[in-house]
Structure formats: C-alpha cells, structure tokens
C-alpha atoms as a PDB file:
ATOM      1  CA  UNK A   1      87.268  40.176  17.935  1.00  0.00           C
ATOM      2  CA  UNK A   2      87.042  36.957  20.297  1.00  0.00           C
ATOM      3  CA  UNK A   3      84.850  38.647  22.253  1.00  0.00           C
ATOM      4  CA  UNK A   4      82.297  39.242  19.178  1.00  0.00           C
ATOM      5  CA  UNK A   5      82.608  35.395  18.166  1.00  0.00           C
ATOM      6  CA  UNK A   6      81.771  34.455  21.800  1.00  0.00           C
ATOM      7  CA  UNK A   7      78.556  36.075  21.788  1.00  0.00           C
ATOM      8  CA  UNK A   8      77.762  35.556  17.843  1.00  0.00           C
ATOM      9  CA  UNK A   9      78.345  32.247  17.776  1.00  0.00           C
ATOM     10  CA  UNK A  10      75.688  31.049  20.875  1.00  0.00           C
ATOM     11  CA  UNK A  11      73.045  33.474  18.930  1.00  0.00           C
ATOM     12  CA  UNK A  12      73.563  32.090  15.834  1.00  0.00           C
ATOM     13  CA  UNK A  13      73.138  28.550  17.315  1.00  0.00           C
ATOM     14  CA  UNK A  14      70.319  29.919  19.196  1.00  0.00           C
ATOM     15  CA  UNK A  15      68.426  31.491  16.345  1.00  0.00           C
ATOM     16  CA  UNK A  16      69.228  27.881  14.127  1.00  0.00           C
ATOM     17  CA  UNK A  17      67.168  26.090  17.000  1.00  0.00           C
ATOM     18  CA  UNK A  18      64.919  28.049  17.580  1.00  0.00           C
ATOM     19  CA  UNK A  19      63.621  27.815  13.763  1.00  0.00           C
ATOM     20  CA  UNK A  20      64.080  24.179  13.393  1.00  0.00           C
ATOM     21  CA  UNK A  21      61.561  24.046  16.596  1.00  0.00           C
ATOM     22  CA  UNK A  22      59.158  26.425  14.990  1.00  0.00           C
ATOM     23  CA  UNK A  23      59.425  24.633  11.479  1.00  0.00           C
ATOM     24  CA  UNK A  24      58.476  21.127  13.593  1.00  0.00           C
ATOM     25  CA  UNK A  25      56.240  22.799  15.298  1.00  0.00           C
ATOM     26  CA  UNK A  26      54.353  24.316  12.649  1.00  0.00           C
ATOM     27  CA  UNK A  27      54.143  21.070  10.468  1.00  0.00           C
ATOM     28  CA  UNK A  28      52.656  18.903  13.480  1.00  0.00           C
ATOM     29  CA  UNK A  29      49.829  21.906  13.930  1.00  0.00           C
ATOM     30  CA  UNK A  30      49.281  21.453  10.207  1.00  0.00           C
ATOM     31  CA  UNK A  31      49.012  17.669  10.502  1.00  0.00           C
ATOM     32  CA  UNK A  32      46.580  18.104  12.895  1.00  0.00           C
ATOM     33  CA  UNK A  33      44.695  20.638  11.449  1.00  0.00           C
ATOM     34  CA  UNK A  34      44.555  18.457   8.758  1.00  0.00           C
ATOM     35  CA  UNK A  35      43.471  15.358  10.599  1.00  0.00           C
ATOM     36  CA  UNK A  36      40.657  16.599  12.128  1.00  0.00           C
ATOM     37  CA  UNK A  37      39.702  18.663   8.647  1.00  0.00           C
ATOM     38  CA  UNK A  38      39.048  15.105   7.142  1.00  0.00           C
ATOM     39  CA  UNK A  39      37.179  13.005  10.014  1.00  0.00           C
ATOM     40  CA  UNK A  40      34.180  14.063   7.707  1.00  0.00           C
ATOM     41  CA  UNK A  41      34.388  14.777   4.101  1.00  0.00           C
ATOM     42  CA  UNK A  42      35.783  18.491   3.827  1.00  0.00           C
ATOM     43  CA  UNK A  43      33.953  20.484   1.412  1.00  0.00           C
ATOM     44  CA  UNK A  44      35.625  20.303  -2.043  1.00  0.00           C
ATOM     45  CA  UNK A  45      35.237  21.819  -5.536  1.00  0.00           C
ATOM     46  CA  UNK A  46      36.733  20.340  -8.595  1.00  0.00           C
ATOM     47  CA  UNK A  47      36.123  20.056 -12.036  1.00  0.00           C
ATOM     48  CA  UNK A  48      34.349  17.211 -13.727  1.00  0.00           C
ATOM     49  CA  UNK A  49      36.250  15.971 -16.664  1.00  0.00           C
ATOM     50  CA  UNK A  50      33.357  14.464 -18.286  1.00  0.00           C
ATOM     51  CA  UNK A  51      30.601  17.552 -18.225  1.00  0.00           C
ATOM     52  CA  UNK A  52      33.599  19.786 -17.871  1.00  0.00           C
ATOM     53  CA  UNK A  53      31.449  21.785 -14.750  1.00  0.00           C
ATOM     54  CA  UNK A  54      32.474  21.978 -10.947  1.00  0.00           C
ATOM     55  CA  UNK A  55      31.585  18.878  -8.608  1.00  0.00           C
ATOM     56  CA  UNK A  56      31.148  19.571  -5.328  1.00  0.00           C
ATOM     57  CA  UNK A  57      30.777  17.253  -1.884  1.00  0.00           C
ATOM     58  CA  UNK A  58      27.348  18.377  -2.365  1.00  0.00           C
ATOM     59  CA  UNK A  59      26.705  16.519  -5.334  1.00  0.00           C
ATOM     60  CA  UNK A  60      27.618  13.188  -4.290  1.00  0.00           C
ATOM     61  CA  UNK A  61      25.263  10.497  -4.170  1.00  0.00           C
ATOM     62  CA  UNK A  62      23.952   9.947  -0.429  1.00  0.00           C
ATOM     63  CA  UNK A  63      23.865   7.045   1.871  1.00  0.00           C
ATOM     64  CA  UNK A  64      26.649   5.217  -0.094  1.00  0.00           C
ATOM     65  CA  UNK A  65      30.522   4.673   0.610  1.00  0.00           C
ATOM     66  CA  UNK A  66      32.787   7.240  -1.196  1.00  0.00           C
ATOM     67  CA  UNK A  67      36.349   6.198  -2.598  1.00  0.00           C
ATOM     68  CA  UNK A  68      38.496   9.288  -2.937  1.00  0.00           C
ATOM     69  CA  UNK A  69      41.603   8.231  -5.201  1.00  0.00           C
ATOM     70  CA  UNK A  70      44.240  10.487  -6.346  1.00  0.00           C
ATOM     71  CA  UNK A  71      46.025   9.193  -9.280  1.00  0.00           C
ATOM     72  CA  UNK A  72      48.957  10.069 -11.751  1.00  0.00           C
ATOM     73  CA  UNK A  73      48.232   8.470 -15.444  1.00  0.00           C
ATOM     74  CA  UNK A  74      51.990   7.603 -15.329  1.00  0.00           C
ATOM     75  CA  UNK A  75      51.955   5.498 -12.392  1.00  0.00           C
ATOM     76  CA  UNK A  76      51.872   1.843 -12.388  1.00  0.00           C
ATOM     77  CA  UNK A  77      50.132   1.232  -8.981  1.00  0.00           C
ATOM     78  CA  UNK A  78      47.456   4.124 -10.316  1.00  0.00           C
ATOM     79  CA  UNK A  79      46.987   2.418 -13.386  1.00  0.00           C
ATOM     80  CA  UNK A  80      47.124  -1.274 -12.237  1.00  0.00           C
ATOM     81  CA  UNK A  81      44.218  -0.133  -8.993  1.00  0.00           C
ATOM     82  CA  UNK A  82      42.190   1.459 -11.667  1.00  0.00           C
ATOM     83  CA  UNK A  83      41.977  -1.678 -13.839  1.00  0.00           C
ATOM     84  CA  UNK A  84      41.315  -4.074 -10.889  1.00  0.00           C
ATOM     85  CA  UNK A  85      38.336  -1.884  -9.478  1.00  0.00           C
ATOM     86  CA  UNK A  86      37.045  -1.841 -13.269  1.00  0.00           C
ATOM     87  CA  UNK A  87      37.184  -5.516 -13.385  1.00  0.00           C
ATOM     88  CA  UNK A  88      35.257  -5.727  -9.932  1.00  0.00           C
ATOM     89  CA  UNK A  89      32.307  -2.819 -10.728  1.00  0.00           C
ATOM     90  CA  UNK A  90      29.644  -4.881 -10.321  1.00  0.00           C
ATOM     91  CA  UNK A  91      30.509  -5.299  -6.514  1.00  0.00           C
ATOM     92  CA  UNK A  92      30.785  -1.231  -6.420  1.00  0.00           C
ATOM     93  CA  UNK A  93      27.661  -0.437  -7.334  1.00  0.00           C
ATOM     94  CA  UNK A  94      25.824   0.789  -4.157  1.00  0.00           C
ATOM     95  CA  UNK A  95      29.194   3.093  -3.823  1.00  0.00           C
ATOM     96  CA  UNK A  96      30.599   6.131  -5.960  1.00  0.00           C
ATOM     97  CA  UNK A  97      34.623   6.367  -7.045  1.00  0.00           C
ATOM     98  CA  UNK A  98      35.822   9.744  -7.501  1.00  0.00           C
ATOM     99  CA  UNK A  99      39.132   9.976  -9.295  1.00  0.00           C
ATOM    100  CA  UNK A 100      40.928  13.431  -8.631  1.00  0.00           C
ATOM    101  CA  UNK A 101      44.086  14.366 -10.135  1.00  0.00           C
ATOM    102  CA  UNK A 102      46.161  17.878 -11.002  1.00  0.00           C
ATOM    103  CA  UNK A 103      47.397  16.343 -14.726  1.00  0.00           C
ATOM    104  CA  UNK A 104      46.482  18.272 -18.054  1.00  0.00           C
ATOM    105  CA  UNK A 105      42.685  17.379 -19.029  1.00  0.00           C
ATOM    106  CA  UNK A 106      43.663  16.115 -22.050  1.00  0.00           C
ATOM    107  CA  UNK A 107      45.802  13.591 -20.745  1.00  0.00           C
ATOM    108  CA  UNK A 108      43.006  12.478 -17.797  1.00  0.00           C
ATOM    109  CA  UNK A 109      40.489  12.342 -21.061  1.00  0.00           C
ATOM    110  CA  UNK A 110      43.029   9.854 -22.363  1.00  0.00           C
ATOM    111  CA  UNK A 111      43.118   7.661 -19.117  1.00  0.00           C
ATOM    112  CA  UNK A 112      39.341   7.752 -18.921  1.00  0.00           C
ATOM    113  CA  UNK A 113      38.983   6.516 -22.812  1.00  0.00           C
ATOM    114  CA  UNK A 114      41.871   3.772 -21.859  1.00  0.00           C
ATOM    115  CA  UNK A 115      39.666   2.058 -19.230  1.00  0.00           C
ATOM    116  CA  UNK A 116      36.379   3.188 -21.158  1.00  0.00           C
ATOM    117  CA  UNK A 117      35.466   5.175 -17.534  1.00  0.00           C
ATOM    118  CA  UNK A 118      32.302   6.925 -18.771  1.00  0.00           C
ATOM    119  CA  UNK A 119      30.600   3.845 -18.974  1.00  0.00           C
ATOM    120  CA  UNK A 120      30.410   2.762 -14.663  1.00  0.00           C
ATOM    121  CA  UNK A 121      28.061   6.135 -13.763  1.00  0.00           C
ATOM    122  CA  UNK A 122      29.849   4.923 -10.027  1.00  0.00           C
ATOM    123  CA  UNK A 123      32.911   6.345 -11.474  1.00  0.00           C
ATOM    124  CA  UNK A 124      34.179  10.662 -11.788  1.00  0.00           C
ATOM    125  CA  UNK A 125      37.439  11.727 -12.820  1.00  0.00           C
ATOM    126  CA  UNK A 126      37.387  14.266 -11.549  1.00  0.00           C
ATOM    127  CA  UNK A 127      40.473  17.605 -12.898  1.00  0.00           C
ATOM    128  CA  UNK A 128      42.571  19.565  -9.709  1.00  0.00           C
ATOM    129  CA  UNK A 129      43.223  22.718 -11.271  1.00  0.00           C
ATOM    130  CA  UNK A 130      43.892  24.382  -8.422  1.00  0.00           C
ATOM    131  CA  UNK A 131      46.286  21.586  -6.682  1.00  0.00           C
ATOM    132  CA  UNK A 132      43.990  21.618  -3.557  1.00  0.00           C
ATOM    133  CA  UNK A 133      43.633  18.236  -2.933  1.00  0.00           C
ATOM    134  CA  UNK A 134      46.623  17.691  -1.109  1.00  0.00           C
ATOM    135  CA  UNK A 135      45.609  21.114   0.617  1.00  0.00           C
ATOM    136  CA  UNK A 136      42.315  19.403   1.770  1.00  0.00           C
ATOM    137  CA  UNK A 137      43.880  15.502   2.505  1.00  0.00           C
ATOM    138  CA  UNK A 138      47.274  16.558   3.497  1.00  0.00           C
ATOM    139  CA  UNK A 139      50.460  14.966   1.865  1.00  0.00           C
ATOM    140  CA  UNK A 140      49.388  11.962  -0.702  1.00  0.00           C
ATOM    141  CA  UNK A 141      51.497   9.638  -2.881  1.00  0.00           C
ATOM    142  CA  UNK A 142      50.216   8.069  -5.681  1.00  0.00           C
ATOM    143  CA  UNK A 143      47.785   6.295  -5.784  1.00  0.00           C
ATOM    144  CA  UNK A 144      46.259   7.591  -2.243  1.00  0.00           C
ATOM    145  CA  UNK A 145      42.577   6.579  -1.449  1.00  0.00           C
ATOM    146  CA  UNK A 146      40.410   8.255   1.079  1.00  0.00           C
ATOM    147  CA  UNK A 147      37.235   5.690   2.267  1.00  0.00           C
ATOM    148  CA  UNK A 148      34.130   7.637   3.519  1.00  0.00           C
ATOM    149  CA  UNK A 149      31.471   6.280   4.891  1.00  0.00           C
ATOM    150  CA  UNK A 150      27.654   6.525   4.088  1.00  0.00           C
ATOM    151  CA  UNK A 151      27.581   9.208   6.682  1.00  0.00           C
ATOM    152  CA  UNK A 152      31.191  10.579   4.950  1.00  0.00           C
ATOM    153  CA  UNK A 153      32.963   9.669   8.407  1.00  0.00           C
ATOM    154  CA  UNK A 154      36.073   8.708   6.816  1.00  0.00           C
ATOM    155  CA  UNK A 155      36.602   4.849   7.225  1.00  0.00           C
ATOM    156  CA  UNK A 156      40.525   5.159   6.332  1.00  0.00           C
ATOM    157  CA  UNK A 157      43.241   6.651   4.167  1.00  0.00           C
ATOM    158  CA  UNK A 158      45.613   4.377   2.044  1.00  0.00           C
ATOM    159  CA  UNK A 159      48.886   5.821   0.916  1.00  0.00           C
ATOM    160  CA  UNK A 160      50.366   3.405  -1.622  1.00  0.00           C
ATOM    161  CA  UNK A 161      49.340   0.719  -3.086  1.00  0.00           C
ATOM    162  CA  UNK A 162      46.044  -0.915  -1.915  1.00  0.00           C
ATOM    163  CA  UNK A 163      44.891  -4.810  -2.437  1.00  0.00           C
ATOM    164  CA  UNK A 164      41.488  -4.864  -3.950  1.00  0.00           C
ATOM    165  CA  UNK A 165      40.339  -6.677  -0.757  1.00  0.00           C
ATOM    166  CA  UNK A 166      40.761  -4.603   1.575  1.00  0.00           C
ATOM    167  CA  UNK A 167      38.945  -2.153  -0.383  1.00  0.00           C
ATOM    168  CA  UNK A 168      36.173  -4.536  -1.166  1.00  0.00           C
ATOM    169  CA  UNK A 169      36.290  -4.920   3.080  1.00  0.00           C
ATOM    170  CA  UNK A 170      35.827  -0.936   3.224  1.00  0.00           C
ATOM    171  CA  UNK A 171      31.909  -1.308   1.288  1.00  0.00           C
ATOM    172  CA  UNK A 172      30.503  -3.386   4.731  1.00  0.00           C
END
C-alpha cells in the first residue's frame, strides 16, 4: 500500500503542475493573440440599436478617430463618461463614438433616451447579442474604451475610468 502512495502521490503532483502550466500557458497565447488581433480595428458585427440592422467596421465613417466604449447602464463611471462626452460633442465632431454593450435592448433604448443619444449622429449604441466584444478586445471592465486612429491603428485601450482629457488628447 506504501508502495502505491509513493508513486501516486509524485503523479498526482505531477499531473496538478503540469495543468496549472498549460492553463498559464494557454491564457498568455490568448493575450497575445488578442493583442495583436486589435493593433488595427478587428472586423466586428453588431447590432444598431437605433435602425435595429447590423453595423459593421465597414460602415464606419473614414479618416476620423474611433472611440470604442463598452458600457453597463448600471454603472456609475459608464454613466458619469457618457454625460461628460455629451457635454463636450461639439469638440467630437470630426470623430465617431460607438457604444457597445451585451444588456437587453430595451434597457440600452432607455440609456440612449436618458442622454437624448440619437441626436449627436457622432454617436451608435450599438446591442452585443452575441457577447463577442470581449471575444474581439479581450477582458474589459466597465466602462473600457478602445481609441483608433484615422487609419484604425489603435491609439490606446482604457480599462476604468477615463478623464475627459485624456480622451480629448486621443482626437490630435
């Protein structure tokens, strides 16, 4: 019987490390994969809230800086980055905000009729019915926001909370 734990016991162990390794190493491919999946704008499809059809990287406006934000109604930093960019449209203008987030359509229809959103045409909220947005981006919190360039190069990724400034600095 001691014999049996000897040799059980150093597999066992042995088996336990060598998943842990392959779970590590597995996640850090996938980190990768999905770091070099968004140095340019991966190609998307979600739904558009407002005309209720699919919006696709290829129908975003050209030559202009793209703000990717993923939002949760419910959350405070969402809600409180939403209203400062609203209060400072006028200095988005040459730029399009997309809006992307998994919640029920109803509820999103609510948020956009809260901050009157159909009125900036620089703004989409934009529905994730299939939850691939964090399949495309990687891991996000909310509010995450994805800067792309004129040439979609992305410019950077905010988790968290971000000052209006610095995303005012992202448009030069």
């Amino acid at each position: 019987m001691k014999r049996h734990l000897k040799i059980l016991i150093p597999f066992i162990l042995f088996c336990g490390i060598f998943f842990m390794v392959f779970k590590i190493y597995k996640n850090v491919d996938q980190k990768n994969r999905i770091n070099l999946q968004i140095k340019n704008l991966p190609k998307f499809e979600f739904i558009d809230l407002i005309t209720k059809r699919e919006f696709t990287k290829y129908e975003l406006k050209r030559n202009t800086t793209t703000f990717f934000i993923y939002f949760n109604t419910e959350c405070e930093y969402c809600n409180y980055e939403i209203e400062k960019i609203v209060s400072n449209i006028d200095k988005f203008k040459n730029s399009q905000i997309l809006l992307g987030s998994f919640e029920e359509q109803q509820v999103l229809r609510a948020f956009v009729e809260k901050y009157y959103l159909t009125k900036y045409e620089e703004i989409k909220v934009l529905y994730d019915k299939d939850l691939k947005f964090e399949e495309l981006f990687g891991d996000c919190v909310f509010p995450s926001v994805i800067v792309y360039d004129d040439n979609n190069k992305l410019v950077k990724f905010y988790k968290g909370k971000v000052n209006m400034d610095i995303l005012l600095k992202c448009l030069n």
